[in-house]
C-alpha atoms as a PDB file:
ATOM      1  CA  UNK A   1      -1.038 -27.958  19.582  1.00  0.00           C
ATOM      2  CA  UNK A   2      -3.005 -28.716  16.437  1.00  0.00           C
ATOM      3  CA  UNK A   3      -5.885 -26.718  17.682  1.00  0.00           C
ATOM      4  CA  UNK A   4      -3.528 -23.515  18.292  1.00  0.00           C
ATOM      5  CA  UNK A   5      -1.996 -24.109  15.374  1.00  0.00           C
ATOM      6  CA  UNK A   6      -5.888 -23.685  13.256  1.00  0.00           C
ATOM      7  CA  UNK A   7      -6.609 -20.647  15.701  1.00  0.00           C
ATOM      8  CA  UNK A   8      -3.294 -18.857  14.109  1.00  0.00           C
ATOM      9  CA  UNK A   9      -4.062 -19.412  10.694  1.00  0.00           C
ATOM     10  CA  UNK A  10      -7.444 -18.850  10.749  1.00  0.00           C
ATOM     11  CA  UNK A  11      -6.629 -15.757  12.363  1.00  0.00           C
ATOM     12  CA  UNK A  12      -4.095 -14.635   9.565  1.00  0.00           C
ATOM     13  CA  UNK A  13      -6.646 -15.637   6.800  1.00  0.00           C
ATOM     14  CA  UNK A  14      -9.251 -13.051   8.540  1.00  0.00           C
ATOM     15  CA  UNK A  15      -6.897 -10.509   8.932  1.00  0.00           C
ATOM     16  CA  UNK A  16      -5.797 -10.701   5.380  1.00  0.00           C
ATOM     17  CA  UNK A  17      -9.276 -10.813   3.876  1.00  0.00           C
ATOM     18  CA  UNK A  18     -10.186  -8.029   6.385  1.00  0.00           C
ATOM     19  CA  UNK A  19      -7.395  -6.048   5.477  1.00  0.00           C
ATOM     20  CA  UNK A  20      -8.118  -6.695   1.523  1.00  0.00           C
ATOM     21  CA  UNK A  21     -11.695  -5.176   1.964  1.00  0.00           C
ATOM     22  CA  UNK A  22     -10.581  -2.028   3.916  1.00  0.00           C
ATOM     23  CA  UNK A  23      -7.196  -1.420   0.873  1.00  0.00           C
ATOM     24  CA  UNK A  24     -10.149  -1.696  -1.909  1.00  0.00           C
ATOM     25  CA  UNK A  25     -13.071   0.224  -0.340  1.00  0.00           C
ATOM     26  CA  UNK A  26     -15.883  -2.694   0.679  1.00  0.00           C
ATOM     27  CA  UNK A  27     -15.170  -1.287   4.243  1.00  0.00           C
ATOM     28  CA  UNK A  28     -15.764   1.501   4.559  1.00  0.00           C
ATOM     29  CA  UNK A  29     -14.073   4.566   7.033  1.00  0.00           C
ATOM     30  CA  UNK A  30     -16.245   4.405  10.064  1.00  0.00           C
ATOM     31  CA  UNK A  31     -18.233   0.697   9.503  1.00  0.00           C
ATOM     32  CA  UNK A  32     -18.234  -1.493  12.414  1.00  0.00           C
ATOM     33  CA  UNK A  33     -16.500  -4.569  12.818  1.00  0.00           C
ATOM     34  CA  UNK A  34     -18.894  -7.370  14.357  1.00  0.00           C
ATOM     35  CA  UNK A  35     -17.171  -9.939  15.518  1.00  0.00           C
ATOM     36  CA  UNK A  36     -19.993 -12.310  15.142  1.00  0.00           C
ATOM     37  CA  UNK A  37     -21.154 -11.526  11.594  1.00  0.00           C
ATOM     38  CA  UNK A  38     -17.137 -11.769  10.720  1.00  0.00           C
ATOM     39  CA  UNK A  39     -17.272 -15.372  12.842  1.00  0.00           C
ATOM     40  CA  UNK A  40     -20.022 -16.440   9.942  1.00  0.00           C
ATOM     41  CA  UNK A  41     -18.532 -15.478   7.259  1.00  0.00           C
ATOM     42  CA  UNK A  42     -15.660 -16.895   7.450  1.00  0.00           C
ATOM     43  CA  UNK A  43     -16.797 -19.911   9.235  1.00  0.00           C
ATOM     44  CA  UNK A  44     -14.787 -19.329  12.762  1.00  0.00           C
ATOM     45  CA  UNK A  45     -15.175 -19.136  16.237  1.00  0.00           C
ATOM     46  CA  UNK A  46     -15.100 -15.267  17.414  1.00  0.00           C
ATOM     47  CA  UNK A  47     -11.184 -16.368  19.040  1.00  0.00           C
ATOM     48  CA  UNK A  48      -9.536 -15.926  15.823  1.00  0.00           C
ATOM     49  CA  UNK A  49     -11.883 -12.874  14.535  1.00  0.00           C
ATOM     50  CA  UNK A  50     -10.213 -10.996  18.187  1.00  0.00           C
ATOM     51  CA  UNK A  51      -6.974 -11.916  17.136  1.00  0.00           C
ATOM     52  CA  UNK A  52      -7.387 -10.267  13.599  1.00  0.00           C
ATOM     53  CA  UNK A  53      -9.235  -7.463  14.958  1.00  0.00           C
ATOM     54  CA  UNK A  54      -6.100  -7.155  17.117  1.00  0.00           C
ATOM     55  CA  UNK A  55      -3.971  -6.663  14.232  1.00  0.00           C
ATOM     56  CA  UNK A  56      -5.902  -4.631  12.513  1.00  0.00           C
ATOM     57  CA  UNK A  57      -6.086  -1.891  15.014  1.00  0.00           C
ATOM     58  CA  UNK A  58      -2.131  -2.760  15.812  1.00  0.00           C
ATOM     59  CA  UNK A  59      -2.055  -1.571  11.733  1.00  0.00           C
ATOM     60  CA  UNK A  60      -4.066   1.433  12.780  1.00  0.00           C
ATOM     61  CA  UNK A  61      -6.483   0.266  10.201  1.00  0.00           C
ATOM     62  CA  UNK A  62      -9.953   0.193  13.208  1.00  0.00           C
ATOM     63  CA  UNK A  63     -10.261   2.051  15.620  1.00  0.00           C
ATOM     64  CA  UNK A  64     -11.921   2.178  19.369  1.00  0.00           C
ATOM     65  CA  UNK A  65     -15.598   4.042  19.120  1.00  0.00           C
ATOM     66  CA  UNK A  66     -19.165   4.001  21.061  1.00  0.00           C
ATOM     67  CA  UNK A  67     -19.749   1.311  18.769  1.00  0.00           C
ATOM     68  CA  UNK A  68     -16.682  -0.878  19.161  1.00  0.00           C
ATOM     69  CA  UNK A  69     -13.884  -1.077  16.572  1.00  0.00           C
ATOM     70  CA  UNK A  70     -14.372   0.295  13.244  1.00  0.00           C
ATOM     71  CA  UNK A  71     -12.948   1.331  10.399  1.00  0.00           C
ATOM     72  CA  UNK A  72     -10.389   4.380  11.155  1.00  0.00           C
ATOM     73  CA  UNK A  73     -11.284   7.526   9.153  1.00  0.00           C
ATOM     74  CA  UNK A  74      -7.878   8.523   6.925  1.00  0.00           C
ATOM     75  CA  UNK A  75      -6.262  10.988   8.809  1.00  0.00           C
ATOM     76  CA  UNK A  76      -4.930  14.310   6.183  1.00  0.00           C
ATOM     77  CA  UNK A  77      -2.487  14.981   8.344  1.00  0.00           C
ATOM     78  CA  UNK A  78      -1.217  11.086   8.813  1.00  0.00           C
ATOM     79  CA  UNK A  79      -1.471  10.863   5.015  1.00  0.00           C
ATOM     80  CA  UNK A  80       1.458  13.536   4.107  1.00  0.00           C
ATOM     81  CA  UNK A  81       3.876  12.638   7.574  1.00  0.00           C
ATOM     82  CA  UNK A  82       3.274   9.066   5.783  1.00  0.00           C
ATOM     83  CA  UNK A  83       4.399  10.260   2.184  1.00  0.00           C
ATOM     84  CA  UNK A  84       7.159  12.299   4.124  1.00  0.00           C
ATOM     85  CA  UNK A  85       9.171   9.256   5.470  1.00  0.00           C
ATOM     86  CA  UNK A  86       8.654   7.183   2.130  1.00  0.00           C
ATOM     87  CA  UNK A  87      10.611   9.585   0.328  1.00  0.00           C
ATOM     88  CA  UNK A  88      13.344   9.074   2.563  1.00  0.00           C
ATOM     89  CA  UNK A  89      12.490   5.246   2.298  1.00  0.00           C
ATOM     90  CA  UNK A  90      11.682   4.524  -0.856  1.00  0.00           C
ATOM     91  CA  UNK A  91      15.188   6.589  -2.107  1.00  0.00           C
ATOM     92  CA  UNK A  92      17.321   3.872  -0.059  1.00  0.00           C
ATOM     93  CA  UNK A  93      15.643   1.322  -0.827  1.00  0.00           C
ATOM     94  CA  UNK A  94      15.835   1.718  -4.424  1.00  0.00           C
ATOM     95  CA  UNK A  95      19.831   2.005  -3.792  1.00  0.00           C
ATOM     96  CA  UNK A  96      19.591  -0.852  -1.936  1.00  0.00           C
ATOM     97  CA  UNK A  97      17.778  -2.429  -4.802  1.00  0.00           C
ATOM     98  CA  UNK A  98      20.406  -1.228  -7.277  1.00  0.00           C
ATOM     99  CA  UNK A  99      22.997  -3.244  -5.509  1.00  0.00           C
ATOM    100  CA  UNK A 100      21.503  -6.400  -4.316  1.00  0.00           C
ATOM    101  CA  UNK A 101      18.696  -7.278  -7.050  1.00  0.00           C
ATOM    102  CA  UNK A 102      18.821 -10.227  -9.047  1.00  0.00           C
ATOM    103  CA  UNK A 103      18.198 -11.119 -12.469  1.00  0.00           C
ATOM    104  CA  UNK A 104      14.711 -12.422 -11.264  1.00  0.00           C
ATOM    105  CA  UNK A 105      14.207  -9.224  -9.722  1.00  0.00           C
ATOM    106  CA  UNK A 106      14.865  -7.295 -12.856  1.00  0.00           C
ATOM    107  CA  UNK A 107      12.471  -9.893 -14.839  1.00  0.00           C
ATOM    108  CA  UNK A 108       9.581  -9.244 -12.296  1.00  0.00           C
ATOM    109  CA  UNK A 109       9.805  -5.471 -12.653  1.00  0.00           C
ATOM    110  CA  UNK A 110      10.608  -5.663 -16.415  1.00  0.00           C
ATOM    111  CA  UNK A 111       7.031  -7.880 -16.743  1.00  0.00           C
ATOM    112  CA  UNK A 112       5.044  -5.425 -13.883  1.00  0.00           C
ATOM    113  CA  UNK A 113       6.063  -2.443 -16.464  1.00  0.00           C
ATOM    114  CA  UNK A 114       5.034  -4.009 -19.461  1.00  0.00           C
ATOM    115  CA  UNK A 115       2.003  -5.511 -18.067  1.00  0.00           C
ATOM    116  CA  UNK A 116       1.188  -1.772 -16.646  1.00  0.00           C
ATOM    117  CA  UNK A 117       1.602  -0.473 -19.823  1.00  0.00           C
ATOM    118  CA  UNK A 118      -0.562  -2.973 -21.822  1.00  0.00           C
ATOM    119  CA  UNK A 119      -3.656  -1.818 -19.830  1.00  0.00           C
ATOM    120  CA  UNK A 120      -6.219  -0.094 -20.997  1.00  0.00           C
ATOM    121  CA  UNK A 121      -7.754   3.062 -19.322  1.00  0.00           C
ATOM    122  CA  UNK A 122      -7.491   1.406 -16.056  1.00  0.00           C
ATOM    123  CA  UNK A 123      -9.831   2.155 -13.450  1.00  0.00           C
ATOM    124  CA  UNK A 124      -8.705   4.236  -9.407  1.00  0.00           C
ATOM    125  CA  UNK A 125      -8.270   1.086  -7.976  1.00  0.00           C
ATOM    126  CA  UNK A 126      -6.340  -1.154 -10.706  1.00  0.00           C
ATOM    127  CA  UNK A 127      -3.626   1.935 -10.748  1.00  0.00           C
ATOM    128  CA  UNK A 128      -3.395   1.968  -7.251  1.00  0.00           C
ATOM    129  CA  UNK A 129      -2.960  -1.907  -7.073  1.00  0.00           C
ATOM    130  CA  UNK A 130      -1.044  -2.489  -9.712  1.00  0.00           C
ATOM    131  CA  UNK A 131       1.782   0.309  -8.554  1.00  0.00           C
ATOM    132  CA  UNK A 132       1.696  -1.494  -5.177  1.00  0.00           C
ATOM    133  CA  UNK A 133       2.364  -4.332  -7.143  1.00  0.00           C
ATOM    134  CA  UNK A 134       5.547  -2.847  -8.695  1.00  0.00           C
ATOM    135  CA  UNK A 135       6.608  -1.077  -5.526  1.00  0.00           C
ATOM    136  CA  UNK A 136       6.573  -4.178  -4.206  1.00  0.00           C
ATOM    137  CA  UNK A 137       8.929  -5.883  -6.810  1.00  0.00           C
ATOM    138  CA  UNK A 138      11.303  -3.069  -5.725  1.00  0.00           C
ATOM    139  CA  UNK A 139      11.743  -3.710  -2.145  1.00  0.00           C
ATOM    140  CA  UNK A 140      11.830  -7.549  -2.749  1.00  0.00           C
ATOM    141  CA  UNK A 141      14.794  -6.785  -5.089  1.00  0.00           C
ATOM    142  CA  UNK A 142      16.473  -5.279  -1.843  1.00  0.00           C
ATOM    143  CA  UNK A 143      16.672  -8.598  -0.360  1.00  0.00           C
ATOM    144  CA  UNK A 144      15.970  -6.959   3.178  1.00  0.00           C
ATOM    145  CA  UNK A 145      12.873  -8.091   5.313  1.00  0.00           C
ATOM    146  CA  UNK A 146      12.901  -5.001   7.752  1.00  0.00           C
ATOM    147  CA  UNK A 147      12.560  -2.610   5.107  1.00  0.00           C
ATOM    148  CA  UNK A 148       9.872  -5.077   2.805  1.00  0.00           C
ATOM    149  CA  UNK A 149       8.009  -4.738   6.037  1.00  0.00           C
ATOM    150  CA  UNK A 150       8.553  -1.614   7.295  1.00  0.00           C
ATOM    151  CA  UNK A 151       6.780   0.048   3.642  1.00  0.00           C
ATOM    152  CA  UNK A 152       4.242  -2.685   3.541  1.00  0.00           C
ATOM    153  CA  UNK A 153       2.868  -0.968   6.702  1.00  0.00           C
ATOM    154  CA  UNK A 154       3.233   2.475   5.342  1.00  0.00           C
ATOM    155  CA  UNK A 155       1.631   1.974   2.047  1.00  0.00           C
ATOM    156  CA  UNK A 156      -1.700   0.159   3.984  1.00  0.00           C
ATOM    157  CA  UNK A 157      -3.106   3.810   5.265  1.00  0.00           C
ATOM    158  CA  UNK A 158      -2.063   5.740   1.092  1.00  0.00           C
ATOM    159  CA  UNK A 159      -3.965   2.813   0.127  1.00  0.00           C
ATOM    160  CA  UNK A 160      -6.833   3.512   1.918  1.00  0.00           C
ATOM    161  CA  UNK A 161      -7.342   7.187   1.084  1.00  0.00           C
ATOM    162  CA  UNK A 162     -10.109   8.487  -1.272  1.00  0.00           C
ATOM    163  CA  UNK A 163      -8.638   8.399  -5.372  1.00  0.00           C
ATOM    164  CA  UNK A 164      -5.245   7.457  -6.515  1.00  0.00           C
ATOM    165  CA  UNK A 165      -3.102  10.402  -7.519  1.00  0.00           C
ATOM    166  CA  UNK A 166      -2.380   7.967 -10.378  1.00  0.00           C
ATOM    167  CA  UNK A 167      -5.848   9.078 -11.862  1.00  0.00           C
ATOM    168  CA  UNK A 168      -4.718  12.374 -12.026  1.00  0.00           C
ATOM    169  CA  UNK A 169      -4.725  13.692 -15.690  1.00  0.00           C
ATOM    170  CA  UNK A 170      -1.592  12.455 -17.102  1.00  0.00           C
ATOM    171  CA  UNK A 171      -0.122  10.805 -14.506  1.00  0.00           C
ATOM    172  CA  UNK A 172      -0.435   7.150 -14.554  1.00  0.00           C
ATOM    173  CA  UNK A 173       1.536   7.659 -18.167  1.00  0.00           C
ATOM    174  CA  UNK A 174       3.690   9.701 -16.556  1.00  0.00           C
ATOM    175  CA  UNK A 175       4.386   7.070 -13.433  1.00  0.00           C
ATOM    176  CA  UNK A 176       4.854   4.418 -15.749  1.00  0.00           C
ATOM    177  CA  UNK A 177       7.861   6.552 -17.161  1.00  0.00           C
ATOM    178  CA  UNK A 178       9.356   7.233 -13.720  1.00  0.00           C
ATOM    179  CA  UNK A 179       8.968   3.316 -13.249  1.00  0.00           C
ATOM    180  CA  UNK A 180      10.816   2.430 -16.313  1.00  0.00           C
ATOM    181  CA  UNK A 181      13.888   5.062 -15.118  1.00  0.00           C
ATOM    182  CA  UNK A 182      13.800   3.141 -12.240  1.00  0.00           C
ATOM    183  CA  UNK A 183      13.944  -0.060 -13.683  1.00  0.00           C
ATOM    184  CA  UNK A 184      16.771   0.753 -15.696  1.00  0.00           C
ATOM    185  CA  UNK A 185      19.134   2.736 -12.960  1.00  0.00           C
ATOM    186  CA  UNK A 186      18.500  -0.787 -10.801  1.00  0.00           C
ATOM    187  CA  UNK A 187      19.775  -2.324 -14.174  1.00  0.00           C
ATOM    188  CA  UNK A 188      23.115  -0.566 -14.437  1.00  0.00           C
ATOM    189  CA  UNK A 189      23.258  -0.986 -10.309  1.00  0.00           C
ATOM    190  CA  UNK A 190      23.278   2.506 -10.221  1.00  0.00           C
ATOM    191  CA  UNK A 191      22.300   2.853  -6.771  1.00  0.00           C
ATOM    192  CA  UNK A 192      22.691   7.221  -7.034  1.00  0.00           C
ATOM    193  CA  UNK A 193      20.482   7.560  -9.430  1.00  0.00           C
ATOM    194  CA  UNK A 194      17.853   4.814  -8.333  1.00  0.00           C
ATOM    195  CA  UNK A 195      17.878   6.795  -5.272  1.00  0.00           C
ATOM    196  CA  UNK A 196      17.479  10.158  -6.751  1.00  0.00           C
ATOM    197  CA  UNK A 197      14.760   8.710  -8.984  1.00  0.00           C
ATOM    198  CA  UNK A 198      12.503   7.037  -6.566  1.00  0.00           C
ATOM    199  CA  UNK A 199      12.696   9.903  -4.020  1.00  0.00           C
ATOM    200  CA  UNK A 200      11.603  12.504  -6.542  1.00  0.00           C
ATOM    201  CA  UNK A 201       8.903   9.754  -7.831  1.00  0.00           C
ATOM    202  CA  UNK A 202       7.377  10.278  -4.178  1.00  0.00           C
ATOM    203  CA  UNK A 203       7.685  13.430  -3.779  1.00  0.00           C
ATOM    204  CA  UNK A 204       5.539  13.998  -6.964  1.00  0.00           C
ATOM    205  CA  UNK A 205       2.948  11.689  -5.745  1.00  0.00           C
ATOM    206  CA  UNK A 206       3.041  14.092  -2.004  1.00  0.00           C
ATOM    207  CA  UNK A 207       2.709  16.880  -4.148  1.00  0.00           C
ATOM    208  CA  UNK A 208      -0.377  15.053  -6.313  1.00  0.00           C
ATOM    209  CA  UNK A 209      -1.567  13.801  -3.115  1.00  0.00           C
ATOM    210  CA  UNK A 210      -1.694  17.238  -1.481  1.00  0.00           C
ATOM    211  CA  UNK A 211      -3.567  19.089  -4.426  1.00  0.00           C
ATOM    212  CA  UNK A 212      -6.590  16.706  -3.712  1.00  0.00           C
ATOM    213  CA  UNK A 213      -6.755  17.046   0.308  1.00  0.00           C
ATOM    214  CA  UNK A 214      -6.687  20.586  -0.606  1.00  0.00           C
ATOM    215  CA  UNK A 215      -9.646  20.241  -3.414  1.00  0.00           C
ATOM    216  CA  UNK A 216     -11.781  17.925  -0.953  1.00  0.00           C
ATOM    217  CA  UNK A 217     -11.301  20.811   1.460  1.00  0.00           C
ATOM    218  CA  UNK A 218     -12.415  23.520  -0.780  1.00  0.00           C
ATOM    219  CA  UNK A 219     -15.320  21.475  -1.570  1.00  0.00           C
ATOM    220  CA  UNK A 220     -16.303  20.989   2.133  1.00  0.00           C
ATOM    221  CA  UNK A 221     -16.979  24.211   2.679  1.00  0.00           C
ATOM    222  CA  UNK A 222     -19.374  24.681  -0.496  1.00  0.00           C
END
């Protein structure tokens, strides 16, 4: 039983520091994932490194080639169909937010904001991290697990795509804004307007998001 037990968390620690390196770009789209090399590194037998390779291509993070699993390429089309249903998401859960947060809740997001805002010219990454972060904060302050998990596994794949729309001129000031709104509408419990304000939130960062496919595929073809 003890021996399972290791096997189980080894397998979550691989998966998690697997999944880290594919959200921040070490892995890149297309690398393969050798089960052997992974085994050394993090000091395993190759049982737990199938088991986290399992996940990972559950999470549609690898995917089956000639050379095994790899890294899957982000998929345009997967990228707006995912930004589509976390409008509709992200709108009730910030409702949900509204009514079942917690004064811890609102101290979390209050500190996230100001700690957002403190930075200085922060880099792609740090934005797109650091409004997980946040995002994060919100769907804890809805108290529900199914949703918490449910956007967890959306937000992997936005994560994974080329720039943050938050590095867009003007818009990580501009986010930080929205995220204050937000903050305060879950304040009041105002679960309308928390809804209103985290739908249109997303569909700015859609609209952001689809500028840039379009710009990468202008550039293609040059």
């Amino acid at each position: 039983m003890a021996e399972e037990q290791r096997g189980k968390v080894g397998a979550a620690a691989i998966y998690d520091g697997l999944r880290a390196d594919i959200q921040d770009g070490s892995l890149r789209p297309g690398e393969p994932m050798r089960e052997m090399a992974i085994a050394e590194r993090f000091g395993v037998s190759r049982t737990p490194v199938r088991e986290a390779l399992r996940r990972l291509e559950h999470d549609r993070m690898l995917a089956s080639s000639s050379r095994g699993l790899v890294v899957r390429e982000v998929d345009p089309d997967e990228v707006i169909q995912i930004y589509n249903v976390r409008i509709l998401l992200e709108g009730e859960t910030a409702a949900e937010a509204a009514e079942s947060r917690t004064e811890a809740d609102l101290l979390r997001l209050e500190s996230l904001l100001d700690r957002d805002r403190s930075l200085e010219d922060p880099d792609d990454g740090a934005r797109a991290l650091t409004n997980i972060e946040f995002h994060e904060a919100i769907w804890t302050a809805t108290h529900n697990p199914v949703l918490q998990d449910i956007l967890r596994r959306l937000t992997v794949h936005l994560v994974r795509t080329p720039h943050s729309t938050l590095s867009v001129t003007g818009r990580w000031e501009e986010a930080l804004d929205e995220h204050a709104a937000l903050i305060d509408a879950v304040r009041r419990r105002d679960a309308g307007t928390a809804r209103s304000l985290a739908s249109a939130h997303m569909t700015r960062a859609r609209e952001i998001r689809l500028d840039l496919l379009r710009r990468n595929v202008v550039t293609a073809l040059h």
